[in-house]
C-alpha atoms as a PDB file:
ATOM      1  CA  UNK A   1      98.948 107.992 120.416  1.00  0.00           C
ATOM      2  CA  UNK A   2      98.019 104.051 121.841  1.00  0.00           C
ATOM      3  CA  UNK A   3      98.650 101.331 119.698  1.00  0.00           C
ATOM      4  CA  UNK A   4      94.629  99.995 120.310  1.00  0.00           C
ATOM      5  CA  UNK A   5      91.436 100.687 118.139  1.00  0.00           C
ATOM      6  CA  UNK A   6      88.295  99.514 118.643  1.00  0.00           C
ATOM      7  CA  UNK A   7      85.412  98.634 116.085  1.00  0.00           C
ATOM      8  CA  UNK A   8      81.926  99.014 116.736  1.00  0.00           C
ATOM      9  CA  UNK A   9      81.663  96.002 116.039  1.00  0.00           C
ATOM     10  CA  UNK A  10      83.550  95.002 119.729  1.00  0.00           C
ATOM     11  CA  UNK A  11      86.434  93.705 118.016  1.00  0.00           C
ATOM     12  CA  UNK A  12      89.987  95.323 119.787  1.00  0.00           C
ATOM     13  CA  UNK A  13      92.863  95.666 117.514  1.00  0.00           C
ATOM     14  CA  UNK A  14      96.580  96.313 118.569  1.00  0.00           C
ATOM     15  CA  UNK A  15      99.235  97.789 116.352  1.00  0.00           C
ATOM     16  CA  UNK A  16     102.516  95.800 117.066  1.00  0.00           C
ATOM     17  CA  UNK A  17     106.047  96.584 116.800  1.00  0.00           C
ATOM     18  CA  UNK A  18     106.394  95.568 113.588  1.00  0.00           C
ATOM     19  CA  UNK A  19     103.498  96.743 111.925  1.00  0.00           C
ATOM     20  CA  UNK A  20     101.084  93.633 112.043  1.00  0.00           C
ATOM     21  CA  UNK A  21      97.738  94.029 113.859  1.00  0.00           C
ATOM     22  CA  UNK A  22      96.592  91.726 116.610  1.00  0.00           C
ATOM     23  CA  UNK A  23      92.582  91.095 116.484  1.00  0.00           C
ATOM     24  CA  UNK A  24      90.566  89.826 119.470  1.00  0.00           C
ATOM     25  CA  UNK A  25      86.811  90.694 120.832  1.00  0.00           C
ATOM     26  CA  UNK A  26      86.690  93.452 123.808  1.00  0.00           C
ATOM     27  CA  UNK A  27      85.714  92.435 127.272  1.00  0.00           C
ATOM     28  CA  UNK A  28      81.855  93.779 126.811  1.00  0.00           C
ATOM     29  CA  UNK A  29      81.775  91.509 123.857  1.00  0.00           C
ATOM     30  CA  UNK A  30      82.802  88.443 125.824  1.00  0.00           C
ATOM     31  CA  UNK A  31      80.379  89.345 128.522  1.00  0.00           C
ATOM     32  CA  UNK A  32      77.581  89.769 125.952  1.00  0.00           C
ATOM     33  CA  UNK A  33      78.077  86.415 124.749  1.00  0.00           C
ATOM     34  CA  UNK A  34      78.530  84.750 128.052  1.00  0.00           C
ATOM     35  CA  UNK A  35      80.670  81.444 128.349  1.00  0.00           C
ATOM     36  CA  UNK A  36      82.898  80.838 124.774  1.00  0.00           C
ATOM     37  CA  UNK A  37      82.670  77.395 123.753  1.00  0.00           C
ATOM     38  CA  UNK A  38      83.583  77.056 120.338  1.00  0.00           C
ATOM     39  CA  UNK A  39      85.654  79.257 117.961  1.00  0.00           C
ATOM     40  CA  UNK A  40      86.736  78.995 114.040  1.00  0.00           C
ATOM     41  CA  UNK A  41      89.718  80.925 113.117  1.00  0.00           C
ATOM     42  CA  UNK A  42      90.774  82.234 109.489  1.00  0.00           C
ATOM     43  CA  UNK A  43      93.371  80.459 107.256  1.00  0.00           C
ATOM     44  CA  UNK A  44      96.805  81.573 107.985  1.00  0.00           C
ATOM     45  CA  UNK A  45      97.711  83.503 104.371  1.00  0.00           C
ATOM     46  CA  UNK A  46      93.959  84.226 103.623  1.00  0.00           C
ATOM     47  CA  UNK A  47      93.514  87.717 102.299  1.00  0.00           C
ATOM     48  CA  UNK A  48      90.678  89.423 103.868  1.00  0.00           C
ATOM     49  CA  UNK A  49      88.651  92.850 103.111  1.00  0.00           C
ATOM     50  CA  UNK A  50      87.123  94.744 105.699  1.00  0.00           C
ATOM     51  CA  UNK A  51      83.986  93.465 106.625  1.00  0.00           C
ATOM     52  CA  UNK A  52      84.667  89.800 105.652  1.00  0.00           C
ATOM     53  CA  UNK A  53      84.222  87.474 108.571  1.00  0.00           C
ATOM     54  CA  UNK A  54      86.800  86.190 110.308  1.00  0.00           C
ATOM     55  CA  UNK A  55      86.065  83.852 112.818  1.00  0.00           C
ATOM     56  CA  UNK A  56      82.650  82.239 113.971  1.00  0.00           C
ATOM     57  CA  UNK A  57      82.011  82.093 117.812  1.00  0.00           C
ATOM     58  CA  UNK A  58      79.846  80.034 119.917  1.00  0.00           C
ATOM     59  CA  UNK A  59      78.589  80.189 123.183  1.00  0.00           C
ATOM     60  CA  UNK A  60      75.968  79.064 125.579  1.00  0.00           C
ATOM     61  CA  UNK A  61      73.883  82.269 124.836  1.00  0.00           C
ATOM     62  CA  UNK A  62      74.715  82.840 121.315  1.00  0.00           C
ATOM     63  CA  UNK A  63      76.792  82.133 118.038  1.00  0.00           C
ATOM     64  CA  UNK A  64      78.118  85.230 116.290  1.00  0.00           C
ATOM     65  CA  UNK A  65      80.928  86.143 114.332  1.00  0.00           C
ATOM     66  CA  UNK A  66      84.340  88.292 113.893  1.00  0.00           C
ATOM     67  CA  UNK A  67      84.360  90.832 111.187  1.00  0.00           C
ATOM     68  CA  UNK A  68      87.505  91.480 109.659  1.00  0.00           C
ATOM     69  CA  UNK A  69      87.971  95.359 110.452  1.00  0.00           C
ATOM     70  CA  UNK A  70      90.635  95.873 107.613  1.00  0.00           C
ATOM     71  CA  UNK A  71      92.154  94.867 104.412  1.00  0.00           C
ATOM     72  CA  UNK A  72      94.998  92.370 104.850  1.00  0.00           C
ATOM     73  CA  UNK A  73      96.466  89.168 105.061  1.00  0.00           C
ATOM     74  CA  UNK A  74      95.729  87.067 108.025  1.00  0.00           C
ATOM     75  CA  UNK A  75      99.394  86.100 109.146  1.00  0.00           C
ATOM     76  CA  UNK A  76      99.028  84.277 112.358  1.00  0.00           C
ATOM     77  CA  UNK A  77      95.410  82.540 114.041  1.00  0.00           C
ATOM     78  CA  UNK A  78      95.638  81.585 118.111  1.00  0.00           C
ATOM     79  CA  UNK A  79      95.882  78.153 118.041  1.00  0.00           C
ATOM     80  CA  UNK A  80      95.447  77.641 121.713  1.00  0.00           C
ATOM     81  CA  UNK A  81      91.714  79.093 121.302  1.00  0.00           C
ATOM     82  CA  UNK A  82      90.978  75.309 120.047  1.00  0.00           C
ATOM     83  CA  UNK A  83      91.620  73.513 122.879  1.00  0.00           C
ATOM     84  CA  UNK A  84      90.727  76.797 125.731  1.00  0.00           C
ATOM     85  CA  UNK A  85      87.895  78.670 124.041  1.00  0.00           C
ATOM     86  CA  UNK A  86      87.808  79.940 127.337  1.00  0.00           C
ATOM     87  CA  UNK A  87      90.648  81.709 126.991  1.00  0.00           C
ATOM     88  CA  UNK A  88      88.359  84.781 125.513  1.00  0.00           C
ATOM     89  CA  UNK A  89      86.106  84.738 128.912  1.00  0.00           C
ATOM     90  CA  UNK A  90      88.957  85.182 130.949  1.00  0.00           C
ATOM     91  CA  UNK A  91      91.715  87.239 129.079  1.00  0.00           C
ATOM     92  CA  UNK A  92      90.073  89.198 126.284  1.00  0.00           C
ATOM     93  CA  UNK A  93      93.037  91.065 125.848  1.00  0.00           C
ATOM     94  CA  UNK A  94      95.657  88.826 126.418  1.00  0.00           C
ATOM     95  CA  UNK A  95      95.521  85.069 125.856  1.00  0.00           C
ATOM     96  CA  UNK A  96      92.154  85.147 124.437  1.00  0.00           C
ATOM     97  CA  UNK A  97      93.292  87.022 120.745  1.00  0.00           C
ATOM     98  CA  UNK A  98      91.901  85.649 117.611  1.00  0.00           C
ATOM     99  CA  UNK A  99      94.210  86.509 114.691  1.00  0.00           C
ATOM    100  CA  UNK A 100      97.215  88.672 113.443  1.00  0.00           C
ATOM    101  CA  UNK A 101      96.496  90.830 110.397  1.00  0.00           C
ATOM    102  CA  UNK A 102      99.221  92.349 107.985  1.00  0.00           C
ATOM    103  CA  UNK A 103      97.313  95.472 107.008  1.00  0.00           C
ATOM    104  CA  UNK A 104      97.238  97.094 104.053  1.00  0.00           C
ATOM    105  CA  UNK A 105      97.017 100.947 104.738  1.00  0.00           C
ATOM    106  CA  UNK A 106      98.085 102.131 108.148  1.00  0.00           C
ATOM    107  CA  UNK A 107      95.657 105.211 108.035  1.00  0.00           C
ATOM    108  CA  UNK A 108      92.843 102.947 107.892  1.00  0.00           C
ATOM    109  CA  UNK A 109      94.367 101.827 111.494  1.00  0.00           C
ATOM    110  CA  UNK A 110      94.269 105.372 112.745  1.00  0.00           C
ATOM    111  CA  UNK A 111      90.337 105.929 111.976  1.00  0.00           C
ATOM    112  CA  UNK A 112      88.589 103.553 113.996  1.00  0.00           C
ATOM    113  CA  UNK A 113      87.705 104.337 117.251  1.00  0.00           C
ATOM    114  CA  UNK A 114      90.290 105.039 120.264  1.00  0.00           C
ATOM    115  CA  UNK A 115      89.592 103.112 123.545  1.00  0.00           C
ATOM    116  CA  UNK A 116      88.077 106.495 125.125  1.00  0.00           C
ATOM    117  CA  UNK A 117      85.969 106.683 121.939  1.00  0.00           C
ATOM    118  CA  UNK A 118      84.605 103.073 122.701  1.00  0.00           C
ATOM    119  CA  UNK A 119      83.616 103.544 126.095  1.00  0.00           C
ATOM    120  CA  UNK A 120      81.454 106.625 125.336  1.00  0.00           C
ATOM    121  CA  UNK A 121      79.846 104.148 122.542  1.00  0.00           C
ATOM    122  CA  UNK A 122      79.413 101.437 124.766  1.00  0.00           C
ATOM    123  CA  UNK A 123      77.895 103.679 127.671  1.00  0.00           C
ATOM    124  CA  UNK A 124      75.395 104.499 124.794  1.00  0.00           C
ATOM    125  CA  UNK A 125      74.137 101.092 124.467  1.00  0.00           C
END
């Protein structure tokens, strides 16, 4: 089983070790929206439901937003993404993550799409 689900939505989350969920945007996303020059991040402590957004991104193309793929309670926000917006262009995965999620239900984890899954939906677009 991998610790990453995907949204089609093009938001990548990754189970951690002790049970939080890391949220960021998948490379296609990033590519989508072209050069990231602005994001808003969530309150720290803010409960969330599925669906609520997030964070608000800007970019030369476009200005879009991050849904908030589960219920939960945002426990930790990237503060680097600030100053290096950038950060999202160049590591989607890595550097570039938006927020950490304390989730409320695990098995809502398990249903969204596995990374296979996403690539068949992508190469459907």
């Amino acid at each position: 089983m991998s610790n990453v689900r995907v949204t089609e939505e093009h938001a990548w989350l990754r189970l951690e070790d002790d049970g939080s969920v890391t949220v960021g945007i998948t490379a296609y996303a990033q590519e989508q929206l072209g050069d990231i020059v602005f994001i808003e991040l969530p309150q720290v402590g803010q409960t969330v439901s599925s669906g609520d957004e997030a964070a608000v991104i800007e970019s030369v193309k476009a200005a879009g937003d991050v849904s908030v793929p589960l219920n939960g309670t945002i426990l930790e926000v990237n503060e680097k993404l600030a100053a290096a917006p950038e950060l999202v262009n160049s590591d989607p995965f890595g550097e570039g993550w938006f927020f950490r999620l304390e989730i409320e239900d695990a098995s809502d984890f398990e249903a969204l799409m596995s990374e296979d899954d996403y690539r068949e939906f992508i190469a459907g677009l």
